[in-house]
Structures are given as structure tokens and as C-alpha cells.
PDB file of N, CA and C in Angstrom:
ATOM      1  N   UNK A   1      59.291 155.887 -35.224  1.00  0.00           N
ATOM      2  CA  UNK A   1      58.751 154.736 -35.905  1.00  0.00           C
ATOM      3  C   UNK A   1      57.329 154.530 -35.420  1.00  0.00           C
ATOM      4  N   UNK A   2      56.697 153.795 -36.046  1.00  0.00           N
ATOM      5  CA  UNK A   2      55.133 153.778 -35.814  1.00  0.00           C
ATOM      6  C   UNK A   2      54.734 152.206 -35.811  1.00  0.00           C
ATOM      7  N   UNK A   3      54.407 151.984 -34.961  1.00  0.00           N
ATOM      8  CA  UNK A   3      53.610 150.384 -34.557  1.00  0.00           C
ATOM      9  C   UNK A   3      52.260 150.331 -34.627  1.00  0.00           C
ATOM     10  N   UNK A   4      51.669 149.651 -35.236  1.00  0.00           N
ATOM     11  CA  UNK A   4      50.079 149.176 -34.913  1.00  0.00           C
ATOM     12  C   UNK A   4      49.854 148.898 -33.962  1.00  0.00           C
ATOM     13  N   UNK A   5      50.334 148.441 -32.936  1.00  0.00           N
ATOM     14  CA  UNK A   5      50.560 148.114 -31.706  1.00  0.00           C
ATOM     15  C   UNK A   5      51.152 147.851 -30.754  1.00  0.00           C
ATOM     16  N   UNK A   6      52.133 148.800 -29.608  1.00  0.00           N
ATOM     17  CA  UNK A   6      52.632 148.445 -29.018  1.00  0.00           C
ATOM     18  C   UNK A   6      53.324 147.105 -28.340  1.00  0.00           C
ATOM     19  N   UNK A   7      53.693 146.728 -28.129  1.00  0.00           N
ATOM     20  CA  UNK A   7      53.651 145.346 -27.146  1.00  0.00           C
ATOM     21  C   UNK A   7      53.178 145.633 -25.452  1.00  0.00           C
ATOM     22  N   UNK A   8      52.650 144.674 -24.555  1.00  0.00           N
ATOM     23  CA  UNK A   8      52.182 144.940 -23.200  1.00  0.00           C
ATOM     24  C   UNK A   8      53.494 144.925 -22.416  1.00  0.00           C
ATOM     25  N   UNK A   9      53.437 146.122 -21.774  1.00  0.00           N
ATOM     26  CA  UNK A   9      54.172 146.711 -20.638  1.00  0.00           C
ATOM     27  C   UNK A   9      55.439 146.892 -21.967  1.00  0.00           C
ATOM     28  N   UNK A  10      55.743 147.349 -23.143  1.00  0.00           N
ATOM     29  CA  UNK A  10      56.885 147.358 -24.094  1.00  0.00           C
ATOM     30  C   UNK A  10      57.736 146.747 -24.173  1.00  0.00           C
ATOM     31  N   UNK A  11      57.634 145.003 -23.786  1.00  0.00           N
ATOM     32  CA  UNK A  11      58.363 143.654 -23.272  1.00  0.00           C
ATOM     33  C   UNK A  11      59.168 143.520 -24.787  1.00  0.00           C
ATOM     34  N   UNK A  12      58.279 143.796 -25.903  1.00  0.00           N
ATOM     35  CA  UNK A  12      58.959 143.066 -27.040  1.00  0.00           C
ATOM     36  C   UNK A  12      60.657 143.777 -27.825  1.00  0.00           C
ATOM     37  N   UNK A  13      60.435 145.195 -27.980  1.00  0.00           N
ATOM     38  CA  UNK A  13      61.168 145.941 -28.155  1.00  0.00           C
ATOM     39  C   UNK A  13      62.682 145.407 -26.952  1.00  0.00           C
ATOM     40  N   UNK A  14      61.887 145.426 -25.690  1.00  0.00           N
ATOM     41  CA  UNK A  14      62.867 145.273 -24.508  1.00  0.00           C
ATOM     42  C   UNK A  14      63.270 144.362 -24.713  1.00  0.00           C
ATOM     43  N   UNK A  15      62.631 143.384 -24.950  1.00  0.00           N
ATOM     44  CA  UNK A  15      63.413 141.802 -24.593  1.00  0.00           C
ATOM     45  C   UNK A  15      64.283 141.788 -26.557  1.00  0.00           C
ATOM     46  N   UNK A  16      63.764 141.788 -27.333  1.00  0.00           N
ATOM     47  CA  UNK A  16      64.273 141.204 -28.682  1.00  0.00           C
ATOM     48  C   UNK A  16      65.711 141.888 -28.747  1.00  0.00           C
ATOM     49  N   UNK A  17      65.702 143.476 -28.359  1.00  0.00           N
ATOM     50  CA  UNK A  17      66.844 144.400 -28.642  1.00  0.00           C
ATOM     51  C   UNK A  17      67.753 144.687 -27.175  1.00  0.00           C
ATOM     52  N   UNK A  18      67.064 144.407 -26.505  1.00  0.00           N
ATOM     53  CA  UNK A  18      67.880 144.743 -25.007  1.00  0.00           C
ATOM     54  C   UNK A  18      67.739 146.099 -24.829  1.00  0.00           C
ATOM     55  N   UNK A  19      66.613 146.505 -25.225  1.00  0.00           N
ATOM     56  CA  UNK A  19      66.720 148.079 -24.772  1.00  0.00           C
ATOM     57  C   UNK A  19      65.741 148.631 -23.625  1.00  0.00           C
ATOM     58  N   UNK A  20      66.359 149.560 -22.849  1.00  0.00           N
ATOM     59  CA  UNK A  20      65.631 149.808 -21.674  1.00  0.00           C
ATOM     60  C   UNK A  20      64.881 151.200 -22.043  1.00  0.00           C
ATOM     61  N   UNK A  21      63.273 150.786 -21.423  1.00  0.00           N
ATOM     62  CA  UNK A  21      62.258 152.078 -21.951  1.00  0.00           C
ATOM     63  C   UNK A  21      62.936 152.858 -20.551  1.00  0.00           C
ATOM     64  N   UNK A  22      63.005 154.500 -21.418  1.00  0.00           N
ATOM     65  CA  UNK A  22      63.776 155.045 -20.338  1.00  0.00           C
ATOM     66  C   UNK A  22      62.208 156.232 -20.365  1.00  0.00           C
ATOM     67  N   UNK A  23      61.423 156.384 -21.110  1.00  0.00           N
ATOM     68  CA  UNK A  23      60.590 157.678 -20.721  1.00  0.00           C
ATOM     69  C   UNK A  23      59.366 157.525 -21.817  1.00  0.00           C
ATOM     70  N   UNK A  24      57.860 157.387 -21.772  1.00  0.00           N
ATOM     71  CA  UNK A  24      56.887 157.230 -22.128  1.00  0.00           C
ATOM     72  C   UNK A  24      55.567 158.228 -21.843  1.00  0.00           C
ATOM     73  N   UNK A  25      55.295 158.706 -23.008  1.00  0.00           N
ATOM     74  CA  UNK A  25      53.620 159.796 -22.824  1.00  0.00           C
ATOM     75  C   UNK A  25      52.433 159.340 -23.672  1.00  0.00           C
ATOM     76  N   UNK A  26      51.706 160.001 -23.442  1.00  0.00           N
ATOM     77  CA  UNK A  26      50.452 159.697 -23.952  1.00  0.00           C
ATOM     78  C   UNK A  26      50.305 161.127 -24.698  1.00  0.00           C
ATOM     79  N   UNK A  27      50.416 161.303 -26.205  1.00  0.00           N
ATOM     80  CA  UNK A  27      49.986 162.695 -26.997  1.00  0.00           C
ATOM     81  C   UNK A  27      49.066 162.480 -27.334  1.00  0.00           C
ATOM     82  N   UNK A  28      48.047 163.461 -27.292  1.00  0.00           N
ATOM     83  CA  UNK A  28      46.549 163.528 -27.190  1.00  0.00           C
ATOM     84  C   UNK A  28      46.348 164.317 -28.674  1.00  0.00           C
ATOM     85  N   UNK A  29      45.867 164.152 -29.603  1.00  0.00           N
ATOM     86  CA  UNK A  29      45.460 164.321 -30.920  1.00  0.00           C
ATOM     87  C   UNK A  29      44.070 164.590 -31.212  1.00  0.00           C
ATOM     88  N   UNK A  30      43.674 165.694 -31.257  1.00  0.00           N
ATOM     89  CA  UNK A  30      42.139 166.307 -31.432  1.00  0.00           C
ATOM     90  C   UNK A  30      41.525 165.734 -32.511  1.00  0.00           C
ATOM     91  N   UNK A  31      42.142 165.443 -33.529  1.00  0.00           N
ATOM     92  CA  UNK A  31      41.720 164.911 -34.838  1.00  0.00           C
ATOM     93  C   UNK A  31      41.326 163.776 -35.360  1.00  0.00           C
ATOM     94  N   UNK A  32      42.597 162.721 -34.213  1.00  0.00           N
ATOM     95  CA  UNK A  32      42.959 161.541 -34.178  1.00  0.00           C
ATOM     96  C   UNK A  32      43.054 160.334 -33.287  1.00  0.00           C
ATOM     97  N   UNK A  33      42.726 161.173 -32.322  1.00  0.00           N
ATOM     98  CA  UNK A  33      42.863 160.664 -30.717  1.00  0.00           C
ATOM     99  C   UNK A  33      44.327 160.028 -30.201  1.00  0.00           C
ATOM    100  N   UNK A  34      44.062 159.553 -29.261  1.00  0.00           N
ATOM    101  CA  UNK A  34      45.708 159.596 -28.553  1.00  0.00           C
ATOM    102  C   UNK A  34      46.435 158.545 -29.209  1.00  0.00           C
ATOM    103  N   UNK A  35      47.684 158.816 -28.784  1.00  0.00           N
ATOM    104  CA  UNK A  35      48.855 158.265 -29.149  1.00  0.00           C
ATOM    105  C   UNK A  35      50.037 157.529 -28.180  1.00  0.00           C
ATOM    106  N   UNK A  36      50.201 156.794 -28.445  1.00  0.00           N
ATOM    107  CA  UNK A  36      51.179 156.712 -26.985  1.00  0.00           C
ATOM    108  C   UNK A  36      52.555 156.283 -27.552  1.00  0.00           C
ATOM    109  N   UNK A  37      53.754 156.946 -26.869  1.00  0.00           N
ATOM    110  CA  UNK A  37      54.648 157.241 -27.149  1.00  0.00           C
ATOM    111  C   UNK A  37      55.978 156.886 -26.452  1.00  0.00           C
ATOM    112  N   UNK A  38      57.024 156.311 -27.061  1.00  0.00           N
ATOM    113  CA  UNK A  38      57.418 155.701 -25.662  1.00  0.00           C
ATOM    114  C   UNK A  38      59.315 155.493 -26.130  1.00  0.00           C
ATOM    115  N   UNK A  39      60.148 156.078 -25.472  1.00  0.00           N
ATOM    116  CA  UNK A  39      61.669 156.506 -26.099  1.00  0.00           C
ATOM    117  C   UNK A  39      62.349 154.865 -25.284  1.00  0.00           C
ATOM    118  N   UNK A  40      63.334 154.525 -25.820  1.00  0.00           N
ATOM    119  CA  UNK A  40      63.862 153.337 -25.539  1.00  0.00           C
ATOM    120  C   UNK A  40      65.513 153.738 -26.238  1.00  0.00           C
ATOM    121  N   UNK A  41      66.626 153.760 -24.927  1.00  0.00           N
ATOM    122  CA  UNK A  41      67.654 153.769 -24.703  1.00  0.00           C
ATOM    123  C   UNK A  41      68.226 152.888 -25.371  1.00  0.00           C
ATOM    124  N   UNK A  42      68.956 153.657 -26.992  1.00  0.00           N
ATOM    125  CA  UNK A  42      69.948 152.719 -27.650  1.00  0.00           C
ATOM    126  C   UNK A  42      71.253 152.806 -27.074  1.00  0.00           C
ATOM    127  N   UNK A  43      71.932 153.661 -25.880  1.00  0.00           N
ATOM    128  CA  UNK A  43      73.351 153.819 -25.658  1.00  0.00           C
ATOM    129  C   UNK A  43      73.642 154.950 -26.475  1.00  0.00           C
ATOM    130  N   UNK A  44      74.571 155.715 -25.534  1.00  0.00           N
ATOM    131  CA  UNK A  44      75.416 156.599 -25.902  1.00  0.00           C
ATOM    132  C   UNK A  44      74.621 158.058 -25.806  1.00  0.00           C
ATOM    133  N   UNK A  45      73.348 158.124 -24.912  1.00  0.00           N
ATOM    134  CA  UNK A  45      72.625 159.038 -24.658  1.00  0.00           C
ATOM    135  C   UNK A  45      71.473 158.958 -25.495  1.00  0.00           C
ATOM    136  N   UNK A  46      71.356 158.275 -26.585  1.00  0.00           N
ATOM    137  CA  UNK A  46      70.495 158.516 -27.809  1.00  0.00           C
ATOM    138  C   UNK A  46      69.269 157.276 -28.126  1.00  0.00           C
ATOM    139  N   UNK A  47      68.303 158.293 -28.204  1.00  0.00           N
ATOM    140  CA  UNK A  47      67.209 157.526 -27.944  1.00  0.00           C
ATOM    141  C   UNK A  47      66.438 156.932 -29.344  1.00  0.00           C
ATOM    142  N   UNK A  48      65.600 156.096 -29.367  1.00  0.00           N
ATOM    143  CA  UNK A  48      64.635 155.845 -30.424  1.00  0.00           C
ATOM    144  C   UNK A  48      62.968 155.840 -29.852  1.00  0.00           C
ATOM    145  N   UNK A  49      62.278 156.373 -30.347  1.00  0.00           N
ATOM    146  CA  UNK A  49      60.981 156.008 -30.091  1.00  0.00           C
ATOM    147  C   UNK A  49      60.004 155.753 -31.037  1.00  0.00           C
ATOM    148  N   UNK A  50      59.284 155.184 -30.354  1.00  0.00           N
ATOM    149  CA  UNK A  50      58.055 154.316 -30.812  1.00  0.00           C
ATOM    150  C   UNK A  50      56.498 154.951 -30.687  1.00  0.00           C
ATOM    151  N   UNK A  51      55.921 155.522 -32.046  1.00  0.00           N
ATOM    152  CA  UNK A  51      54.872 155.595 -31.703  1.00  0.00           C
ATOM    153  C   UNK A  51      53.493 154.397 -31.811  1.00  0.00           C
ATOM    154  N   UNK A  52      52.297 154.385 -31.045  1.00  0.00           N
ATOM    155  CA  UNK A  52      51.062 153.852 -31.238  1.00  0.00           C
ATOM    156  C   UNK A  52      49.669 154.696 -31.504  1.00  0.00           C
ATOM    157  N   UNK A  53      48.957 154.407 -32.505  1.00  0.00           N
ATOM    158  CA  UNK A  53      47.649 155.246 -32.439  1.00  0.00           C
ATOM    159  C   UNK A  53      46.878 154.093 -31.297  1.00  0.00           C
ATOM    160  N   UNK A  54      46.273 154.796 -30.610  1.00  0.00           N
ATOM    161  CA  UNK A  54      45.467 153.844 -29.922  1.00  0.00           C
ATOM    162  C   UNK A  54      44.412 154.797 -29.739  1.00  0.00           C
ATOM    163  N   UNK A  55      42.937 153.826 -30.058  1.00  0.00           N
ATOM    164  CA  UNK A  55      41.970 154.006 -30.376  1.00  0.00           C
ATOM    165  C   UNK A  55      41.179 154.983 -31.133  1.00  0.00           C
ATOM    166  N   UNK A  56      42.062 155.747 -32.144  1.00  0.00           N
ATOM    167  CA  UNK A  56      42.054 156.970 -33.018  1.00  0.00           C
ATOM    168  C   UNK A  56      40.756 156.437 -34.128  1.00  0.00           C
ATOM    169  N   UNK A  57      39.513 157.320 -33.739  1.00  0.00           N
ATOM    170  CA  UNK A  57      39.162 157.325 -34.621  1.00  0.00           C
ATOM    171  C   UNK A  57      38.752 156.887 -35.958  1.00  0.00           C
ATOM    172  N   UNK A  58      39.957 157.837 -36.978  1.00  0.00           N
ATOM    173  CA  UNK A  58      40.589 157.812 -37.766  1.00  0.00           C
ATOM    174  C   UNK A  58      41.619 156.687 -38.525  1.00  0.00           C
ATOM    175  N   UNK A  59      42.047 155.974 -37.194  1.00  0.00           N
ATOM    176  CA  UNK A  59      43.202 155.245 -37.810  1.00  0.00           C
ATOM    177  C   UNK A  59      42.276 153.770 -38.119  1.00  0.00           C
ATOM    178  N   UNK A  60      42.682 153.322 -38.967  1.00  0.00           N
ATOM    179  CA  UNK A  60      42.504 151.389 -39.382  1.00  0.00           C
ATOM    180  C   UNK A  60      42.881 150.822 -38.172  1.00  0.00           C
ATOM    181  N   UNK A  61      41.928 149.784 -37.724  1.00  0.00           N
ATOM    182  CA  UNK A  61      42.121 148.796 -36.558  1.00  0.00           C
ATOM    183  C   UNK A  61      43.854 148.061 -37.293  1.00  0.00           C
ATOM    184  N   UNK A  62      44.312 147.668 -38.732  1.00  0.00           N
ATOM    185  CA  UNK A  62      45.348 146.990 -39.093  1.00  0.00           C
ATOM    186  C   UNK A  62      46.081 148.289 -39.976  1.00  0.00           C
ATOM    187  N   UNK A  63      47.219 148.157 -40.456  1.00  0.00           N
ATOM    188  CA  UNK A  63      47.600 149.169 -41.624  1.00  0.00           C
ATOM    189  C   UNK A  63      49.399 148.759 -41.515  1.00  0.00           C
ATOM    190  N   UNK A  64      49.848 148.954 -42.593  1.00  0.00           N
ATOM    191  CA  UNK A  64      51.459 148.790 -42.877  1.00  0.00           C
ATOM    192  C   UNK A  64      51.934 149.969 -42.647  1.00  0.00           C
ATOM    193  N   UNK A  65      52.571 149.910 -41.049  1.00  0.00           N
ATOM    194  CA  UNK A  65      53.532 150.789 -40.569  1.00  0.00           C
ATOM    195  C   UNK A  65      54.731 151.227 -40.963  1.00  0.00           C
ATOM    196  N   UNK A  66      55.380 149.956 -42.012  1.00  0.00           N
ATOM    197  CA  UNK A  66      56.415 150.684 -42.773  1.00  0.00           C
ATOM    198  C   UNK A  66      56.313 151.690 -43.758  1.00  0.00           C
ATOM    199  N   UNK A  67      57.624 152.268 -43.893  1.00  0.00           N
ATOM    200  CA  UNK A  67      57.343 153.629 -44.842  1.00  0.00           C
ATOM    201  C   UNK A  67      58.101 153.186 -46.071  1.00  0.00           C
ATOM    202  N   UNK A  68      58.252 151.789 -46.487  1.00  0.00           N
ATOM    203  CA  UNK A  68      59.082 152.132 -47.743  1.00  0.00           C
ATOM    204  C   UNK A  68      57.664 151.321 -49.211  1.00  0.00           C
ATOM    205  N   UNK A  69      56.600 150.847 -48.511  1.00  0.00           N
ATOM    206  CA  UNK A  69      55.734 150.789 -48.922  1.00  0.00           C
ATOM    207  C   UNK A  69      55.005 151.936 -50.041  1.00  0.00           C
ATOM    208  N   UNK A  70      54.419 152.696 -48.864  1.00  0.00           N
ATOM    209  CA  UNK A  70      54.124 153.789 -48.628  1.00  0.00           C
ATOM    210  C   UNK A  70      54.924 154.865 -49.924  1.00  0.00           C
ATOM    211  N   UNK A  71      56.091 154.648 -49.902  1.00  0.00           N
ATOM    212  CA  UNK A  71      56.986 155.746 -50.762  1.00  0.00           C
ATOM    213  C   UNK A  71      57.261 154.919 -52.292  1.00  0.00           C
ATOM    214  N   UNK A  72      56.595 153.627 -51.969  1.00  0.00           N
ATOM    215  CA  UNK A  72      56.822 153.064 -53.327  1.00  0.00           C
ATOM    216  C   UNK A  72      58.645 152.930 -53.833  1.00  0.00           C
ATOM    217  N   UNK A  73      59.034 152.026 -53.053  1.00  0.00           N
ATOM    218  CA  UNK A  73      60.613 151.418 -52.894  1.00  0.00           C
ATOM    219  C   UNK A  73      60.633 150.423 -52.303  1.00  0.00           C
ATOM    220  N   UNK A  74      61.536 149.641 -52.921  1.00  0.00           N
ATOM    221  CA  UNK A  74      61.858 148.138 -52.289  1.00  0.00           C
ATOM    222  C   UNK A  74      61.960 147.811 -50.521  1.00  0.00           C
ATOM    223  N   UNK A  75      61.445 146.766 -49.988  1.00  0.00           N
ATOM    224  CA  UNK A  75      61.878 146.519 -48.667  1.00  0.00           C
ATOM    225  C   UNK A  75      62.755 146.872 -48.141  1.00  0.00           C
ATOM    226  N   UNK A  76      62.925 147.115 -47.224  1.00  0.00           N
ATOM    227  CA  UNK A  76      64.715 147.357 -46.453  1.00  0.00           C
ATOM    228  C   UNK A  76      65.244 148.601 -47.017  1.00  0.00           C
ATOM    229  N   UNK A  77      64.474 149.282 -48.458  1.00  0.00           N
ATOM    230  CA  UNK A  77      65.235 150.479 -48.609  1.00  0.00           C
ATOM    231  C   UNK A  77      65.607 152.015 -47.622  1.00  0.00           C
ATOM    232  N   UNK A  78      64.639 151.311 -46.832  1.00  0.00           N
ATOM    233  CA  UNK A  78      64.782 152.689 -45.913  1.00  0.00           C
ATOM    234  C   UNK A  78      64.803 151.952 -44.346  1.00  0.00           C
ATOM    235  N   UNK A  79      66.030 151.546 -43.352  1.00  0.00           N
ATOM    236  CA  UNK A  79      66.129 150.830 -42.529  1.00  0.00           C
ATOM    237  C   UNK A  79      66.545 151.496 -41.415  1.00  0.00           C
ATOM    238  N   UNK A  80      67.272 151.308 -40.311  1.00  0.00           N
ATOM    239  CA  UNK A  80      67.943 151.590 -39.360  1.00  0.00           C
ATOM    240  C   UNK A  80      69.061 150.850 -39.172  1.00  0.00           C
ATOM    241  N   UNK A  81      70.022 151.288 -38.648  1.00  0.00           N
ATOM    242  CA  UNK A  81      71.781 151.138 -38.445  1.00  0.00           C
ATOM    243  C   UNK A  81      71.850 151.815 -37.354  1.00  0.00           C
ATOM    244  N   UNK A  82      73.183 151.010 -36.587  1.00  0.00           N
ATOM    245  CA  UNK A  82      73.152 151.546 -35.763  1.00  0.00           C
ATOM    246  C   UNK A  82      74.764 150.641 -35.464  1.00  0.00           C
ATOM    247  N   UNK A  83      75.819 151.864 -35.079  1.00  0.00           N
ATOM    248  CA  UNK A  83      77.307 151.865 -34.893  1.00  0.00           C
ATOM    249  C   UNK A  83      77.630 151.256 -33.468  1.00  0.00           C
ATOM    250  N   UNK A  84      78.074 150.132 -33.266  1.00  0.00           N
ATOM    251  CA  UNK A  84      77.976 149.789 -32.207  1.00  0.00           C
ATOM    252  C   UNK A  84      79.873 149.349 -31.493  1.00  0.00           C
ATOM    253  N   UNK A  85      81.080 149.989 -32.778  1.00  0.00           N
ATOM    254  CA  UNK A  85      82.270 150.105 -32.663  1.00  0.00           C
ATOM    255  C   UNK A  85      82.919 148.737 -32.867  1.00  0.00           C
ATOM    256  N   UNK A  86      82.574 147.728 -32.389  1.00  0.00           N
ATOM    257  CA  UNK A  86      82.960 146.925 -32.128  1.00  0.00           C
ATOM    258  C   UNK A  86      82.216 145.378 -31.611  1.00  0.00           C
ATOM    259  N   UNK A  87      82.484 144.572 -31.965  1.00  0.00           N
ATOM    260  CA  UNK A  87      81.523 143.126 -31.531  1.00  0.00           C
ATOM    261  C   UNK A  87      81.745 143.223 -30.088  1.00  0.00           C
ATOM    262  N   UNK A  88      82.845 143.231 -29.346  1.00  0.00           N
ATOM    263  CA  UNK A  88      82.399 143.639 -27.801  1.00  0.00           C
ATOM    264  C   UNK A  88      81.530 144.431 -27.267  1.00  0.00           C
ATOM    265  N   UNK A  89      81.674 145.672 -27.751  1.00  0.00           N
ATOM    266  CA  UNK A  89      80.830 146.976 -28.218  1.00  0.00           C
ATOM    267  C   UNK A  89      79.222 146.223 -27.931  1.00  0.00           C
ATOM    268  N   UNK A  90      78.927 145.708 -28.451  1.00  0.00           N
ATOM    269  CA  UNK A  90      77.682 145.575 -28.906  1.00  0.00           C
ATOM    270  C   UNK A  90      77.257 144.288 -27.762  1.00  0.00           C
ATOM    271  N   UNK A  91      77.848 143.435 -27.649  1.00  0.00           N
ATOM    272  CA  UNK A  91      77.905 142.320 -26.676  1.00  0.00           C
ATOM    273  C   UNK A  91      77.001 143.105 -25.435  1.00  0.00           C
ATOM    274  N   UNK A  92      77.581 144.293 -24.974  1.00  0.00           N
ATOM    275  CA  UNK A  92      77.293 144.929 -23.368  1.00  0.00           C
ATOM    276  C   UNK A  92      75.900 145.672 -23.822  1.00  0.00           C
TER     277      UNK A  92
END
């Protein structure tokens, strides 16, 4: 997924979803300049990450990070889910 901007120290992701940043890089882009990159522990081994352009060039200081824009389809048509078994399940 792609953010315009991270959040500081990745508090927002952490705190809103409860997810712990488990591993973060900086990809360096010749074209575009760097990127920073950063995986956050949904459970069950399996990760999600988050990219940022930061200070690219190339990229718009603002821009709509969603992709269902972009593909020309309704909001929410293209989302994330995520199986969590059970309302206890999900509680922990």
C-alpha cells in the first residue's frame, strides 16, 4: 500500500490497528528517489507493508494513494480483509 506520508515513528498504523512494525528500509530509487518502507505484523506470520515516497523528485508533494480511483471504480471496490476466526480471535 502506498501513503503520502508515513506517520512519525509509524504511531498511526500502530496505535489505530494494533499492529507491531516488525522490520523497515529505506529503497533507494534512481529515478525517483527514496522510499521508505516499512512491514507491520498482522498475525499468523503475515505481514502488510507500507510504502512512502519521500522527497522523490518526481512524486507530487499531495496525490490520491488509493488505487480504485486510479482504475476508475467505485470506493471500497478494491479493499482489504482480513480473517480473524473469531471475535475472540480478533480481541488478542
Amino acid at each position: 500500500m502506498m501513503q503520502v506520508s508515513l506517520p512519525s515513528e509509524y504511531r498511526r498504523p500502530s496505535l489505530a490497528l494494533g499492529l507491531k512494525p516488525v522490520f523497515a528500509d529505506t529503497l533507494r530509487v534512481k529515478e525517483g528517489g527514496p522510499l521508505r518502507h516499512i512491514f507491520f505484523d498482522i498475525g499468523h506470520n503475515q505481514p502488510i507493508a507500507f510504502l512512502e515516497p519521500h522527497d522523490g523528485r518526481d512524486v507530487p508533494a499531495e496525490f490520491d494513494a488509493g488505487i480504485n480511483r486510479g482504475l476508475g471504480v467505485p470506493a471500497g471496490f478494491y479493499h482489504f480483509a482480513f480473517e480473524a476466526g473469531s471475535p475472540a480471535a480478533l480481541a488478542r
